[in-house]
N, C-alpha and C. Protein backbone atom coordinates (compact mmCIF):
# COMPACT_ATOMS: atom_id res chain seq x y z
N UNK A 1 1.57 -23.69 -14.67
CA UNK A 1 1.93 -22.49 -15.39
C UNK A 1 2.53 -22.85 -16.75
N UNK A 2 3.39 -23.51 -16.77
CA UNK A 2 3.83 -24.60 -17.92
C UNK A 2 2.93 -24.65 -18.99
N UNK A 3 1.95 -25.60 -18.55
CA UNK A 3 1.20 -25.92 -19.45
C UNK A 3 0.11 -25.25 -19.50
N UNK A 4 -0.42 -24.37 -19.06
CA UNK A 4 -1.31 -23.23 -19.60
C UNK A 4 -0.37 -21.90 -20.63
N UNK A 5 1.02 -22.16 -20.64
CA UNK A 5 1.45 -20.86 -21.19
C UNK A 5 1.35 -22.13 -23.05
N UNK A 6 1.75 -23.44 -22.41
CA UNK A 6 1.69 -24.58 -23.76
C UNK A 6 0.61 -24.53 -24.55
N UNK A 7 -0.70 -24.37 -23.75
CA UNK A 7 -1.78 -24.55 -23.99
C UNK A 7 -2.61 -23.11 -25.03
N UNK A 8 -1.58 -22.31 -24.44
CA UNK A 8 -2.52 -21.13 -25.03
C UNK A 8 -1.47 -20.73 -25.58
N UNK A 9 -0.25 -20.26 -26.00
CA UNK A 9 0.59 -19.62 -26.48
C UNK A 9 1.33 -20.41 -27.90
N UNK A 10 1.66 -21.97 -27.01
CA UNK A 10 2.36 -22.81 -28.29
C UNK A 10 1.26 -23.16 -29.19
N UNK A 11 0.36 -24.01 -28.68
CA UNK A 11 -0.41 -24.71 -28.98
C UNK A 11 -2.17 -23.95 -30.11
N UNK A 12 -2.07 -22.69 -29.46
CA UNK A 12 -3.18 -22.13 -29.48
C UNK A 12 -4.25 -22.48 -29.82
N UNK A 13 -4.80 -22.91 -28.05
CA UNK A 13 -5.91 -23.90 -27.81
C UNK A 13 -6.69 -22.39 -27.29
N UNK A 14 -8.20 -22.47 -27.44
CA UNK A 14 -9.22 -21.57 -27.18
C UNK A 14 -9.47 -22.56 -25.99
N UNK A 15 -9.16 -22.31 -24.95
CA UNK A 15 -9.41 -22.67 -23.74
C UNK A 15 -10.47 -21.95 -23.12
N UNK A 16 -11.61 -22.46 -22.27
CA UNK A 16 -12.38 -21.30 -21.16
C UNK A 16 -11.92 -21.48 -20.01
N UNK A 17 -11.48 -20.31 -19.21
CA UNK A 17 -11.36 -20.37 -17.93
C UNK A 17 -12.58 -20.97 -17.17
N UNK A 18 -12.11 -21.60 -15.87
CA UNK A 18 -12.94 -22.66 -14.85
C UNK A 18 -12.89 -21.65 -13.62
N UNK A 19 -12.65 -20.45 -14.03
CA UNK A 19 -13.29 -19.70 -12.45
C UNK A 19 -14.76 -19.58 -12.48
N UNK A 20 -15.35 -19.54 -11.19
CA UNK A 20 -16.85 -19.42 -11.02
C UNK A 20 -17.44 -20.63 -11.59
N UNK A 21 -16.75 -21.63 -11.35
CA UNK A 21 -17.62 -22.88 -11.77
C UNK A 21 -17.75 -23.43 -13.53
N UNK A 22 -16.69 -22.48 -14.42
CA UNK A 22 -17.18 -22.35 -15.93
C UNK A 22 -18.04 -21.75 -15.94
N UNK A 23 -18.98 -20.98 -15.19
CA UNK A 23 -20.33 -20.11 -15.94
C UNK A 23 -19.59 -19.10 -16.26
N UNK A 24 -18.50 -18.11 -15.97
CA UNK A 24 -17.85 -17.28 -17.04
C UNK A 24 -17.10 -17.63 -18.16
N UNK A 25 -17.50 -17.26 -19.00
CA UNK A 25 -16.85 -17.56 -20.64
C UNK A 25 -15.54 -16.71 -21.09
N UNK A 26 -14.54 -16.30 -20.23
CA UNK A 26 -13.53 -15.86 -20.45
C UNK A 26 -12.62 -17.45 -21.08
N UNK A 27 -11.56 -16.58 -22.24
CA UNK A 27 -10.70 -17.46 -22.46
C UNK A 27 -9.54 -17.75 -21.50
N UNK A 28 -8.64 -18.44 -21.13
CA UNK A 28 -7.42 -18.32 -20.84
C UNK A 28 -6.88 -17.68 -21.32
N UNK A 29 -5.75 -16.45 -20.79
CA UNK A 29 -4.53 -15.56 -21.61
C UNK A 29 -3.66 -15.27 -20.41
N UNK A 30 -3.23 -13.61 -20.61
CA UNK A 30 -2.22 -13.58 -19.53
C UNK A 30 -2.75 -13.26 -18.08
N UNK A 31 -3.79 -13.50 -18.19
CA UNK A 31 -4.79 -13.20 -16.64
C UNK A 31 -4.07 -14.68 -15.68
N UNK A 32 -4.08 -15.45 -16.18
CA UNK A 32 -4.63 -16.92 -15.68
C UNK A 32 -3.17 -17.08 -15.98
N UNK A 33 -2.30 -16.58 -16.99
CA UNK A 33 -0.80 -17.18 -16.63
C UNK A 33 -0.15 -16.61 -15.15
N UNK A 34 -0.57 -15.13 -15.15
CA UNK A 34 0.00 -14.05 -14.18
C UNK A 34 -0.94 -15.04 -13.03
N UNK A 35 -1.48 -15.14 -12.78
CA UNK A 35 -2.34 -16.17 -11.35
C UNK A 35 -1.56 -17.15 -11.19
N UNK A 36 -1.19 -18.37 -12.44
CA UNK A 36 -0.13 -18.88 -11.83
C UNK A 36 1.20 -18.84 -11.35
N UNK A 37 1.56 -17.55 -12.04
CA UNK A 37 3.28 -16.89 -11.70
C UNK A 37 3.08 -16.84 -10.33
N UNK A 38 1.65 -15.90 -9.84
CA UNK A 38 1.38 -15.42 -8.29
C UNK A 38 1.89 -17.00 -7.43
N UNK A 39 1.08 -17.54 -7.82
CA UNK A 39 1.35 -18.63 -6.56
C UNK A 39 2.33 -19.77 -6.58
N UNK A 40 2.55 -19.66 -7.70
CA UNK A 40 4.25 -20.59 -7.72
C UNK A 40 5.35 -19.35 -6.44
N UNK A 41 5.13 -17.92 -6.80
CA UNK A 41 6.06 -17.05 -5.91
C UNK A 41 5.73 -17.23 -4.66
N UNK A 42 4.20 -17.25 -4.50
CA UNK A 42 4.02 -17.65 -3.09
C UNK A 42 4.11 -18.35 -2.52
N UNK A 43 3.94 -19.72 -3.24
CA UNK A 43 4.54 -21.14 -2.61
C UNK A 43 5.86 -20.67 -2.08
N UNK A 44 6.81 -20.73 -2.97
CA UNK A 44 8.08 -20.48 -2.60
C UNK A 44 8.13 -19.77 -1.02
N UNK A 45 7.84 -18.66 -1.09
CA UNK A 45 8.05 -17.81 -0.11
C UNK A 45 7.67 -18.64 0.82
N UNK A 46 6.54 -19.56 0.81
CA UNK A 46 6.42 -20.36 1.74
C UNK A 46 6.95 -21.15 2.28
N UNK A 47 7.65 -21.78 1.59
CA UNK A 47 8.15 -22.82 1.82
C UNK A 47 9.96 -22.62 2.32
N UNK A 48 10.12 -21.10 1.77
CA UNK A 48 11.60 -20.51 2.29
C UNK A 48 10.88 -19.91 3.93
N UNK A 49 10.06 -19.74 4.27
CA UNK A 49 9.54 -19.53 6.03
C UNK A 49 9.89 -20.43 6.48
């Protein structure tokens, strides 16, 4: 999450997202930051079970 917020926010790298194998040509933005917020929370929760 770190380094995709580095990657696209500090840095502003035109990144393509790697869902579906790279055949979609979306950039990285706040789609793909909010996906990693999701599962850093979910880890957690996991790991507090």
């Amino acid at each position: 999450m770190i380094s995709v917020f580095k990657a696209v926010y500090l840095d502003k790298l035109k990144l393509d997202c790697a869902c579906i194998g790279g055949y979609a040509k979306t950039h990285l933005g706040i789609i793909s930051f909010i996906e990693n917020l999701l599962i850093a929370i979910m880890s957690v929760l996991i790991l507090i079970k």
